[in-house]
PDB file of N, CA and C in Angstrom:
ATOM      1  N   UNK A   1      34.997  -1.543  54.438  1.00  0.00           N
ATOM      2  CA  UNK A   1      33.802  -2.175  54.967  1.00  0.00           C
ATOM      3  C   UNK A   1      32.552  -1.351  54.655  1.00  0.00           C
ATOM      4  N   UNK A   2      32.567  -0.030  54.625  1.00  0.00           N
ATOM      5  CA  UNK A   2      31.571   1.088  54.600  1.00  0.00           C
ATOM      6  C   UNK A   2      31.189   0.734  53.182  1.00  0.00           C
ATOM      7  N   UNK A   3      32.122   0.593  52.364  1.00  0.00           N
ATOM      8  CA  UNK A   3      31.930   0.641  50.958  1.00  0.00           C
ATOM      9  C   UNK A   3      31.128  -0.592  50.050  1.00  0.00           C
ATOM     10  N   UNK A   4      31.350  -1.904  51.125  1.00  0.00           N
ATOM     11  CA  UNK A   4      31.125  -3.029  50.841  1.00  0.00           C
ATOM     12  C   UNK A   4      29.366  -3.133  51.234  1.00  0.00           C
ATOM     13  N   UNK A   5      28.978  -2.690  52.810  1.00  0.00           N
ATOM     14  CA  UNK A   5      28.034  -2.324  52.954  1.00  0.00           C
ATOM     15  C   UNK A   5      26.581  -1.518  51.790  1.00  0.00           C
ATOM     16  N   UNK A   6      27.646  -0.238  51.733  1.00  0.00           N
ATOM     17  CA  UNK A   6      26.841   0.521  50.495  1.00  0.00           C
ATOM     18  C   UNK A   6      26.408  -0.324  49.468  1.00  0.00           C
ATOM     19  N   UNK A   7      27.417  -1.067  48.622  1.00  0.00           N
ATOM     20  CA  UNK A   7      27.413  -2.413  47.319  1.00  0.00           C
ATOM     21  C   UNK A   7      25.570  -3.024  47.731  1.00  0.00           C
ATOM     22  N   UNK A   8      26.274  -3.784  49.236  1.00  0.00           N
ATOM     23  CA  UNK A   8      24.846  -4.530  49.504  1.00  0.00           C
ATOM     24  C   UNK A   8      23.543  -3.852  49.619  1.00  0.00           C
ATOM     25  N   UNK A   9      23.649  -2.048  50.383  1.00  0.00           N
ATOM     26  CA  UNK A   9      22.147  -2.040  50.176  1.00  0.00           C
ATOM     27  C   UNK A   9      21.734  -1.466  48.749  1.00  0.00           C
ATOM     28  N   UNK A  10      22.633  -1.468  47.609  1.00  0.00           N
ATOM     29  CA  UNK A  10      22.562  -0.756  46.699  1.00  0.00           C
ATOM     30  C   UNK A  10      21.944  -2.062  46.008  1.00  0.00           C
ATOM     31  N   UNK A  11      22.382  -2.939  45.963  1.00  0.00           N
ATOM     32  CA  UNK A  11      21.775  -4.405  45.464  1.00  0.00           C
ATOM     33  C   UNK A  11      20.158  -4.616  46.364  1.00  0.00           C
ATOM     34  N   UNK A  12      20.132  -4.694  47.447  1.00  0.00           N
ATOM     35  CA  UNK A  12      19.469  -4.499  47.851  1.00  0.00           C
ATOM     36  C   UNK A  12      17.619  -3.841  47.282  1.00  0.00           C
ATOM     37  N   UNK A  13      18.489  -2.736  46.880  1.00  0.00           N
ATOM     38  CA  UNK A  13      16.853  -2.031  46.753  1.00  0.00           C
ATOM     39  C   UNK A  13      16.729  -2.056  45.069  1.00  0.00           C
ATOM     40  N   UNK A  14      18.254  -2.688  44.293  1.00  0.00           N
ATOM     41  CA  UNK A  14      17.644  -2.975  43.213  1.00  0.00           C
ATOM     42  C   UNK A  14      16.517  -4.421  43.112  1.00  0.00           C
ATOM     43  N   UNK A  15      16.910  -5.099  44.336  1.00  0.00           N
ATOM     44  CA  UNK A  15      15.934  -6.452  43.891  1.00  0.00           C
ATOM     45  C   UNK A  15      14.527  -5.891  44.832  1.00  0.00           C
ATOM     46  N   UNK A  16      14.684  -4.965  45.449  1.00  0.00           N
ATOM     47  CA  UNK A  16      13.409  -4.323  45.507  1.00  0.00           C
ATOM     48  C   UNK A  16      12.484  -3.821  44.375  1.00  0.00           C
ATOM     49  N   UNK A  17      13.479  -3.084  43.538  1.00  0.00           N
ATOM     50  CA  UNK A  17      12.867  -2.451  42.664  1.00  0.00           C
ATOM     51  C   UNK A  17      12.562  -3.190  41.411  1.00  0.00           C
ATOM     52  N   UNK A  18      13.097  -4.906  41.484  1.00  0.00           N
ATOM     53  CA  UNK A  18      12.730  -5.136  40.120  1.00  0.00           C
ATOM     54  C   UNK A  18      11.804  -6.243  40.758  1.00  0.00           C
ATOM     55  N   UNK A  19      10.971  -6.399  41.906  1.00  0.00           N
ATOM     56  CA  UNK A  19      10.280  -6.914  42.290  1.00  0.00           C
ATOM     57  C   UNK A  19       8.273  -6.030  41.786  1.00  0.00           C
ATOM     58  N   UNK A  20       9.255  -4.880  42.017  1.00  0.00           N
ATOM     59  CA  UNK A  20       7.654  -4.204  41.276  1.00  0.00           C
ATOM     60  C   UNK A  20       7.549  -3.886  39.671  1.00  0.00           C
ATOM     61  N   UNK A  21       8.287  -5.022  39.088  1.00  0.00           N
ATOM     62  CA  UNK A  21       8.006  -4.603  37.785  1.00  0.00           C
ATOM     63  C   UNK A  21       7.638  -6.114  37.307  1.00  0.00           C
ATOM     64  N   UNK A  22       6.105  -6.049  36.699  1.00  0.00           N
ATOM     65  CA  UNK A  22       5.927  -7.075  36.255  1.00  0.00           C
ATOM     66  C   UNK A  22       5.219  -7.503  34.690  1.00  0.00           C
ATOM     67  N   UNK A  23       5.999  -9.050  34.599  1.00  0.00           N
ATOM     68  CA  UNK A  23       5.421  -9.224  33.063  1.00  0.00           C
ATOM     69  C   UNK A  23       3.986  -8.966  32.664  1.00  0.00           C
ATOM     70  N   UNK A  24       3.868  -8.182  31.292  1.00  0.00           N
ATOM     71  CA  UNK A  24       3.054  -7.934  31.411  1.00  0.00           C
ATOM     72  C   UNK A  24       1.671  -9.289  31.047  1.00  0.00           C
ATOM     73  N   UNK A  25       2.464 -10.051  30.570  1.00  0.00           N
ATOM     74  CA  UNK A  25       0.873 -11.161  30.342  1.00  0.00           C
ATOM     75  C   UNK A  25       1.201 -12.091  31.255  1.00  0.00           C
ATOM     76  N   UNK A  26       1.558 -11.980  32.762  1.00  0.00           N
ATOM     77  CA  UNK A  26       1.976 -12.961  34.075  1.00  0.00           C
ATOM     78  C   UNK A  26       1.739 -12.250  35.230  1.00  0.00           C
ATOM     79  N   UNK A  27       0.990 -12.123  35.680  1.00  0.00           N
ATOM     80  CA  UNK A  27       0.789 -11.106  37.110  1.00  0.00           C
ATOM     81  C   UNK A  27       1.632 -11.405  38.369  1.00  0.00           C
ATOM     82  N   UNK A  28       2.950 -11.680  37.812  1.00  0.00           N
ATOM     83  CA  UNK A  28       4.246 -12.130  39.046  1.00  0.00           C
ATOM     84  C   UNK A  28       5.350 -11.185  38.355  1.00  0.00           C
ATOM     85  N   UNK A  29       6.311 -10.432  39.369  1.00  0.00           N
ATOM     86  CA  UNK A  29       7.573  -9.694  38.745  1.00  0.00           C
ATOM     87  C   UNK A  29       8.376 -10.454  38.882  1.00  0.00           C
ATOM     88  N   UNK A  30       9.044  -9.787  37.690  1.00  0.00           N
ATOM     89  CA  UNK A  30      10.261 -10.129  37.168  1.00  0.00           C
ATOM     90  C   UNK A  30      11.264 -11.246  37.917  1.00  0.00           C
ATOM     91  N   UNK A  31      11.391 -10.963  39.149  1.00  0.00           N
ATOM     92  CA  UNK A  31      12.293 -11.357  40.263  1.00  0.00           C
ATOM     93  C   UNK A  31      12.020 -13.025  40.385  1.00  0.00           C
ATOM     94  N   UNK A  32      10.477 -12.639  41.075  1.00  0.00           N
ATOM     95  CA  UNK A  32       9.845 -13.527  41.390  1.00  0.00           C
ATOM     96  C   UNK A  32       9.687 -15.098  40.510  1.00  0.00           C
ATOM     97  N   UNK A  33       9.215 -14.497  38.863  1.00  0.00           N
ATOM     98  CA  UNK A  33       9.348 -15.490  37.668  1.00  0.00           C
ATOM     99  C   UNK A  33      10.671 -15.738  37.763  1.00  0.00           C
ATOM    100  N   UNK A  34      11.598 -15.468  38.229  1.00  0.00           N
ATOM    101  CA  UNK A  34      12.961 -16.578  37.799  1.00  0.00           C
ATOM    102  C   UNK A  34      13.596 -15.863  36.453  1.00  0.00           C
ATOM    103  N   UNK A  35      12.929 -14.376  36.403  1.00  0.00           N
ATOM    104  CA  UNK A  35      14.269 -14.247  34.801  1.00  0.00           C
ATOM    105  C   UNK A  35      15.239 -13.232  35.379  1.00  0.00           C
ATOM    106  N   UNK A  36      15.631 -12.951  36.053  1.00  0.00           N
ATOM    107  CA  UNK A  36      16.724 -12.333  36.726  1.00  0.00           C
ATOM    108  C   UNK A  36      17.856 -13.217  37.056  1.00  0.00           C
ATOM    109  N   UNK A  37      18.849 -13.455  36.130  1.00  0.00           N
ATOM    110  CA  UNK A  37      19.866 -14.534  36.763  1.00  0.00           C
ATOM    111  C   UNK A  37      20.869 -14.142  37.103  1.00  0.00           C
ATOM    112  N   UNK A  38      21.325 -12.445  37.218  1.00  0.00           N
ATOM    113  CA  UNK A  38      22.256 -12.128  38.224  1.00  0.00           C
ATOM    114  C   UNK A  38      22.469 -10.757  38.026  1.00  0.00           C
ATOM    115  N   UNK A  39      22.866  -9.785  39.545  1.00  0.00           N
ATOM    116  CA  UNK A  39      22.228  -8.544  39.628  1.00  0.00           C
ATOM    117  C   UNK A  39      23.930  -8.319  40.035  1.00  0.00           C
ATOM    118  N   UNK A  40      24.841  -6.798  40.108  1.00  0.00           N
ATOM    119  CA  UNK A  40      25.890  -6.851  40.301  1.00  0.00           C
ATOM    120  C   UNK A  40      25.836  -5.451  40.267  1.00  0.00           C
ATOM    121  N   UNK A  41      26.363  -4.938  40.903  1.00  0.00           N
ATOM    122  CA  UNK A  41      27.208  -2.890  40.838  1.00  0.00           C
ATOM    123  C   UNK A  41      28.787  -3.117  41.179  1.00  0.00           C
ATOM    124  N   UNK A  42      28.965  -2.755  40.319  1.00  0.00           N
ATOM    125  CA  UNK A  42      30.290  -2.078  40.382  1.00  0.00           C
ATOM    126  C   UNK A  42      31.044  -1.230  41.095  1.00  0.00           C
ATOM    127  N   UNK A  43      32.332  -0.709  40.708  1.00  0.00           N
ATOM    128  CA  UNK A  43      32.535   0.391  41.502  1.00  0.00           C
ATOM    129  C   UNK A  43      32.580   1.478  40.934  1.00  0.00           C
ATOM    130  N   UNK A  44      31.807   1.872  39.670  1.00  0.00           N
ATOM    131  CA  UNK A  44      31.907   3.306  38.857  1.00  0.00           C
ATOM    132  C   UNK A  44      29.998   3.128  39.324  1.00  0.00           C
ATOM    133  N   UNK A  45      29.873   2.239  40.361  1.00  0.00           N
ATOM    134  CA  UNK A  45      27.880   2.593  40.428  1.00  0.00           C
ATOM    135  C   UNK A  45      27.148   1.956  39.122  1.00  0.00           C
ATOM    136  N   UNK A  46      28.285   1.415  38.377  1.00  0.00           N
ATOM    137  CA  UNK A  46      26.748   0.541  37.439  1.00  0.00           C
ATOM    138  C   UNK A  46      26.481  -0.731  37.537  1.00  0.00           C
ATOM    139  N   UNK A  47      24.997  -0.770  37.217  1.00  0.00           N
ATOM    140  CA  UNK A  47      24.063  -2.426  37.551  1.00  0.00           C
ATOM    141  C   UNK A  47      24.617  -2.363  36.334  1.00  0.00           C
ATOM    142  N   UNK A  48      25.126  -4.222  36.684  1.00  0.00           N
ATOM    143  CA  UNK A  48      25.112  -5.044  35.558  1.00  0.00           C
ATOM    144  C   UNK A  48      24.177  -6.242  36.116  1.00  0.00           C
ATOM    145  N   UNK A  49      22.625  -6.480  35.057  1.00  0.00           N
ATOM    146  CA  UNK A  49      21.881  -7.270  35.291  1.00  0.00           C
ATOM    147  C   UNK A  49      21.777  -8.325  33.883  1.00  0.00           C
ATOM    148  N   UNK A  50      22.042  -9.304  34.711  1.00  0.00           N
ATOM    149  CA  UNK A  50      21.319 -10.520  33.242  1.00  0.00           C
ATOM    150  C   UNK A  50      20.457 -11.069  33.868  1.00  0.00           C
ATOM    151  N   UNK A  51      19.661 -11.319  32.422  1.00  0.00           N
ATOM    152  CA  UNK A  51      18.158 -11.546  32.453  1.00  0.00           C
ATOM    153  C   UNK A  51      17.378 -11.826  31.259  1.00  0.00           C
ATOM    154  N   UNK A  52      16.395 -12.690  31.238  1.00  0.00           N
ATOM    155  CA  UNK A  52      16.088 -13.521  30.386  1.00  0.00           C
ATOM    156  C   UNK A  52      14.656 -12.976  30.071  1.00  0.00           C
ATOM    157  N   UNK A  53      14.033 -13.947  29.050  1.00  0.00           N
ATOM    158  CA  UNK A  53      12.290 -13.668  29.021  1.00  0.00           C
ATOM    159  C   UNK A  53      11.670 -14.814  29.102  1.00  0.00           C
ATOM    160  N   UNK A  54      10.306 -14.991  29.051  1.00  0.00           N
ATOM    161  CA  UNK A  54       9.781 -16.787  29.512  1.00  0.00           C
ATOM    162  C   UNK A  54       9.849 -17.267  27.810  1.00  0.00           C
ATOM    163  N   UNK A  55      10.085 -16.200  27.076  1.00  0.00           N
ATOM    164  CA  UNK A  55      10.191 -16.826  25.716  1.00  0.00           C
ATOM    165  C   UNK A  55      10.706 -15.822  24.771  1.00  0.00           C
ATOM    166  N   UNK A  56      11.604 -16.421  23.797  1.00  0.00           N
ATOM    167  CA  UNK A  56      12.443 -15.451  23.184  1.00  0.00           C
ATOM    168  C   UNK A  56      11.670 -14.369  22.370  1.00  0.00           C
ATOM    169  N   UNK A  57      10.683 -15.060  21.968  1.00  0.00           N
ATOM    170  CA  UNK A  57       9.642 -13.867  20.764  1.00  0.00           C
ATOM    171  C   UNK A  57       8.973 -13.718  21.694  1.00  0.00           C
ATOM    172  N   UNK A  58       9.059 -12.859  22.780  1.00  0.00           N
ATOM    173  CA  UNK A  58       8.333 -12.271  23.653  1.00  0.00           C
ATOM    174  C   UNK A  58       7.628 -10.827  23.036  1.00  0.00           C
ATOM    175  N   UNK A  59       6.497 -10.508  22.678  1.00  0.00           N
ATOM    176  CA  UNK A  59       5.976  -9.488  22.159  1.00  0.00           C
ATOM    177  C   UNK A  59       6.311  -8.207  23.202  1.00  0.00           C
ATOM    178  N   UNK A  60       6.381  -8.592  24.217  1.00  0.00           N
ATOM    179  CA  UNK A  60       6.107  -7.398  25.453  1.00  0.00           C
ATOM    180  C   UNK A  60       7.898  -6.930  25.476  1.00  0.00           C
ATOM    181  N   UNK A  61       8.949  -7.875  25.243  1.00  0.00           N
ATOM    182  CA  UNK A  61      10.001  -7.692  25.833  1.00  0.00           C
ATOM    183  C   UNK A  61      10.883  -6.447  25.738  1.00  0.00           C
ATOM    184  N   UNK A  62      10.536  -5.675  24.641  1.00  0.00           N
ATOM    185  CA  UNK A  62      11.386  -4.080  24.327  1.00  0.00           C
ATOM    186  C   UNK A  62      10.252  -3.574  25.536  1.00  0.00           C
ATOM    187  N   UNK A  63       9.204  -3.491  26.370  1.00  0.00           N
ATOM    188  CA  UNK A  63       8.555  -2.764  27.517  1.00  0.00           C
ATOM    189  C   UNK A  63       9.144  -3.293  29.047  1.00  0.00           C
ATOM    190  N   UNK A  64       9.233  -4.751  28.797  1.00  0.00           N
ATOM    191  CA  UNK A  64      10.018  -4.806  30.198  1.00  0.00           C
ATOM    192  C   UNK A  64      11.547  -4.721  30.625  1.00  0.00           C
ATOM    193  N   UNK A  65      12.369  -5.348  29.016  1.00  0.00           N
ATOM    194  CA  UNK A  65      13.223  -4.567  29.473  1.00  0.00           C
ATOM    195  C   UNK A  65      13.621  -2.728  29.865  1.00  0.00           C
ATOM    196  N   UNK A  66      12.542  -2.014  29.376  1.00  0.00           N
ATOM    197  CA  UNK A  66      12.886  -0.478  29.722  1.00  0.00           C
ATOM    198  C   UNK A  66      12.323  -0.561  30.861  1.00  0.00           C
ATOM    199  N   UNK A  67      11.362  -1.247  31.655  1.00  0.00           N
ATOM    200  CA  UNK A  67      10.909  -0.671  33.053  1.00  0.00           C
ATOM    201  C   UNK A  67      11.816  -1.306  33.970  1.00  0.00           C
ATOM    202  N   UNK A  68      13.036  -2.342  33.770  1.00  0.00           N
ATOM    203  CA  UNK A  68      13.688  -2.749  34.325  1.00  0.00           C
ATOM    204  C   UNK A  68      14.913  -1.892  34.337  1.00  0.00           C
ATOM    205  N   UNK A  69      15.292  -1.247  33.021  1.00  0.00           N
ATOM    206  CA  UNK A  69      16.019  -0.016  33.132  1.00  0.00           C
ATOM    207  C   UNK A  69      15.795   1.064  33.874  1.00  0.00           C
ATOM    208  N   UNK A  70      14.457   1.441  33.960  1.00  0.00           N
ATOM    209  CA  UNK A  70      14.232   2.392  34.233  1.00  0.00           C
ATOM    210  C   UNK A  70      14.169   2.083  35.916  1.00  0.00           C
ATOM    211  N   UNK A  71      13.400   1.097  36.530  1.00  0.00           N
ATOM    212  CA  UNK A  71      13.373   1.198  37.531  1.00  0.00           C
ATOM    213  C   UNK A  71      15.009   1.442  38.286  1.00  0.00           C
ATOM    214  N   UNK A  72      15.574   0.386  37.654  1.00  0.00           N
ATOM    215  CA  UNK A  72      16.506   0.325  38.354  1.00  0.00           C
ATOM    216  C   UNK A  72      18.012   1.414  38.222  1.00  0.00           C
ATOM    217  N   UNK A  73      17.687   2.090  37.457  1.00  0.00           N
ATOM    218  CA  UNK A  73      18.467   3.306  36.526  1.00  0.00           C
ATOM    219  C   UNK A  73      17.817   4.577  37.750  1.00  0.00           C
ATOM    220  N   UNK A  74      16.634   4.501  38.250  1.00  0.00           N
ATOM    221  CA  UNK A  74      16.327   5.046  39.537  1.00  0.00           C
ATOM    222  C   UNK A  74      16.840   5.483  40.580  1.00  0.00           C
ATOM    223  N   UNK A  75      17.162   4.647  40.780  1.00  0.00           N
ATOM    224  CA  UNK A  75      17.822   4.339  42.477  1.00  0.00           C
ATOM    225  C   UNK A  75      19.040   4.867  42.455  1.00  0.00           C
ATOM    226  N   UNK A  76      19.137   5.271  44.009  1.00  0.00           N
ATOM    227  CA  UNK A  76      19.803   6.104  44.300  1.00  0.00           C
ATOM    228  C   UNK A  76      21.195   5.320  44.723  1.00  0.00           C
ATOM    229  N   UNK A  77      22.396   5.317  43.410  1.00  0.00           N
ATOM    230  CA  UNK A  77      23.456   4.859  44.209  1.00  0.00           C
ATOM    231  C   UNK A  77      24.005   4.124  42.851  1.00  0.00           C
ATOM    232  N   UNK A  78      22.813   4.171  41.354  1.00  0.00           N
ATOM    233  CA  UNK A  78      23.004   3.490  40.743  1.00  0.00           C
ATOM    234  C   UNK A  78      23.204   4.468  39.295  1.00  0.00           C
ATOM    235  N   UNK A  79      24.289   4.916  38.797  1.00  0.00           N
ATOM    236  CA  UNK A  79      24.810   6.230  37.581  1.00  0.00           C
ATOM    237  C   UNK A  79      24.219   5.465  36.362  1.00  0.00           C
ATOM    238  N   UNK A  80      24.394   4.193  36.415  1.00  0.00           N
ATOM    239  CA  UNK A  80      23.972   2.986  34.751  1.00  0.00           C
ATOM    240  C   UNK A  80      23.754   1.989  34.677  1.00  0.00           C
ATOM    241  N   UNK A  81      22.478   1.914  34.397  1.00  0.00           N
ATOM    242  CA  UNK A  81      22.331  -0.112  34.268  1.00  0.00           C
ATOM    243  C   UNK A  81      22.915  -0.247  32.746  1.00  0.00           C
ATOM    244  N   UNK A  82      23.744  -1.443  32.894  1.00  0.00           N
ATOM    245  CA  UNK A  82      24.030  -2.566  32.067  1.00  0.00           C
ATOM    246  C   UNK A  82      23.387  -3.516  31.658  1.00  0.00           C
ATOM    247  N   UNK A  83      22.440  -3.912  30.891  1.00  0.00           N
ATOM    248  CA  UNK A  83      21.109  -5.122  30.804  1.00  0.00           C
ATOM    249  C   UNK A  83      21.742  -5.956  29.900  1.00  0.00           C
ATOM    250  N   UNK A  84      21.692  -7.049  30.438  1.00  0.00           N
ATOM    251  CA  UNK A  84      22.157  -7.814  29.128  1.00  0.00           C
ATOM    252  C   UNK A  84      20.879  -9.561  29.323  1.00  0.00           C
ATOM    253  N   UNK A  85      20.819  -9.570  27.918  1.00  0.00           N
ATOM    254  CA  UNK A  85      19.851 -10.663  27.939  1.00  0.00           C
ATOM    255  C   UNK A  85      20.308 -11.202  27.462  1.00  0.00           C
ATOM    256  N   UNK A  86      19.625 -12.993  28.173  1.00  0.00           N
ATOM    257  CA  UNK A  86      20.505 -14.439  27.842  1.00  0.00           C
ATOM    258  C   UNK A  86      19.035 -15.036  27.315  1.00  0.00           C
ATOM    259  N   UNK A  87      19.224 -16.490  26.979  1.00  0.00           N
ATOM    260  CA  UNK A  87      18.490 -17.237  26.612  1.00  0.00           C
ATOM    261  C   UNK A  87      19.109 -19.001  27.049  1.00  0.00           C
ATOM    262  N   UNK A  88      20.490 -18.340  27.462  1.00  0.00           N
ATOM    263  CA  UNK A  88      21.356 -19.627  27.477  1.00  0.00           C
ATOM    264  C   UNK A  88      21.486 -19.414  29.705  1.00  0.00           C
ATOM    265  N   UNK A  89      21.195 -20.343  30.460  1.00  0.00           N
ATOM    266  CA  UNK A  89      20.233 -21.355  29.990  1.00  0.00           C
ATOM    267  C   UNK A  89      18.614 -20.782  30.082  1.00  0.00           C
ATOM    268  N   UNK A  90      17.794 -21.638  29.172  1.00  0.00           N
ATOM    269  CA  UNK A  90      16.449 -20.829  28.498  1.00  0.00           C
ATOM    270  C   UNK A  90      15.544 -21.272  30.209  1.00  0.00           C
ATOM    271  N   UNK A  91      14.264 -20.234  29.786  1.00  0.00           N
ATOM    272  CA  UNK A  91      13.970 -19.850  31.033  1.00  0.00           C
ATOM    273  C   UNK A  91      12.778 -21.084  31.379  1.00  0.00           C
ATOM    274  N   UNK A  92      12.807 -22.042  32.337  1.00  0.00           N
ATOM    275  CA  UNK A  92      11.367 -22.493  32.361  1.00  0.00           C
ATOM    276  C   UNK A  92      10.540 -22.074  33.683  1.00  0.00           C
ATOM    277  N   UNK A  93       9.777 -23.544  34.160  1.00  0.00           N
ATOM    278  CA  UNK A  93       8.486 -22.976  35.473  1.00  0.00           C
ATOM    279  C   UNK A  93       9.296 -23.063  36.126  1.00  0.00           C
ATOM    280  N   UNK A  94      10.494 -24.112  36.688  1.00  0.00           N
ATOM    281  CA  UNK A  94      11.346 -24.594  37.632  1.00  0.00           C
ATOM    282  C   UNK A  94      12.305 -23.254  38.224  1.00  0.00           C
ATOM    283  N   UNK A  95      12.151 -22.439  37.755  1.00  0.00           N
ATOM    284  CA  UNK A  95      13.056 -21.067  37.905  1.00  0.00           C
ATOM    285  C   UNK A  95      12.254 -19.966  38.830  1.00  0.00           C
ATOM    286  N   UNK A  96      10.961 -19.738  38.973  1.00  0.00           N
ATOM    287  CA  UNK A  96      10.185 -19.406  39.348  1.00  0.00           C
ATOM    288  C   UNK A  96      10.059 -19.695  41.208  1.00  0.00           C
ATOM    289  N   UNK A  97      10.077 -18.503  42.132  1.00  0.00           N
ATOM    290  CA  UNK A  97       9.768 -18.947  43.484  1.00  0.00           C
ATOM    291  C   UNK A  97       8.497 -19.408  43.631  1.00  0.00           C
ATOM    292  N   UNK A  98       8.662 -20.124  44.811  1.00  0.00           N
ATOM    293  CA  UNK A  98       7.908 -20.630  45.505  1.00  0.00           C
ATOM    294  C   UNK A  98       6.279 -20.093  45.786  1.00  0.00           C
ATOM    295  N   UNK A  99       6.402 -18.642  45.537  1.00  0.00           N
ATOM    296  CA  UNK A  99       5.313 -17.542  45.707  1.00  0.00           C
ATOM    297  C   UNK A  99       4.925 -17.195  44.433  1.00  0.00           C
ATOM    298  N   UNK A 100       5.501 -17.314  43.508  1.00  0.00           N
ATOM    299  CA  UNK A 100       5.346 -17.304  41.984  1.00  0.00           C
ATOM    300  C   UNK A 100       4.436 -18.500  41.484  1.00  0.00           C
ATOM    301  N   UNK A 101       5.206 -19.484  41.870  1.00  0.00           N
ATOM    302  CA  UNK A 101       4.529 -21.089  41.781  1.00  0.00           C
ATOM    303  C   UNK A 101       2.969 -20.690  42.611  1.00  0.00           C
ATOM    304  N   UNK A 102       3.342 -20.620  43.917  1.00  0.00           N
ATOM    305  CA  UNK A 102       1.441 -20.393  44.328  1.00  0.00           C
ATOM    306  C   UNK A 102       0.439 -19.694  43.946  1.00  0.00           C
ATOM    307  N   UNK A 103       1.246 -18.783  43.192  1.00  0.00           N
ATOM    308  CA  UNK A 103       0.124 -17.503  42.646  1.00  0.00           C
ATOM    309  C   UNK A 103      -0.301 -17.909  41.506  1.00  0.00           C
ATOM    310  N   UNK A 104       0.251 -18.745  40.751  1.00  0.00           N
ATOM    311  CA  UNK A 104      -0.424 -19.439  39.269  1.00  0.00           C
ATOM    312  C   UNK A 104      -0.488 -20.386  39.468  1.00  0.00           C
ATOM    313  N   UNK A 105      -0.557 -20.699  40.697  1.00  0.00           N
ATOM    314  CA  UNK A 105      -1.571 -22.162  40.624  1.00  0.00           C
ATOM    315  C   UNK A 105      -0.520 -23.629  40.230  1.00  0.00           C
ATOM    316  N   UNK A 106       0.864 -23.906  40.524  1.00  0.00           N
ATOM    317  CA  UNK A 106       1.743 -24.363  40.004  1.00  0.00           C
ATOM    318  C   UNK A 106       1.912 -25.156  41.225  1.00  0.00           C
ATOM    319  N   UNK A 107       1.980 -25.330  42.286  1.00  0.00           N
ATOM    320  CA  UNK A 107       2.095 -25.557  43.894  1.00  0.00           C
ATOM    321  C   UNK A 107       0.536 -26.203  44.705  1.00  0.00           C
TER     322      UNK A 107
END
């Protein structure tokens, strides 16, 4: 149970931490835009995150994926992120919260 606990706040403060990392030509993180489609630790302590971009020839995308490494390569509880990027299924507005949607004006 102790161990299962740990898992959750270890997930936890990774979707903390990839909440402060944001695209750079979208003033909403990562989280928030909808390209995070699934966050996971293991039991050797590594994030395995998939995750997308709002578009495949993303100019910025070798910078956010490292601050997503990096942030989350951070935290305490976490030895290795695993990043793996999808395109399948591709990313649109509909993916995006509710607070994402209000902040660009989408809502």
């Amino acid at each position: 149970m102790a161990e299962e606990n740990n898992f959750l706040m270890v997930e936890a403060q990774i979707l903390k931490a990839l909440k402060t990392v944001f695209d750079p030509e979208i003033p909403v993180n990562v989280y928030d835009l909808g390209l995070i489609y699934e966050i996971a630790v293991d039991e050797n302590k590594v994030a395995r995150i998939t995750m997308t971009l709002t578009a495949p020839n993303c100019p910025m995308a070798d910078d956010l994926i490292a601050d997503v490494r990096n942030m989350v390569g951070s935290i305490k509880g976490v030895k290795d992120v695993e990043l793996t990027l999808t395109f399948d299924p591709p990313w649109d507005k509909s993916m995006m919260s509710e607070e994402a949607k209000l902040e660009l004006g989408f809502l």
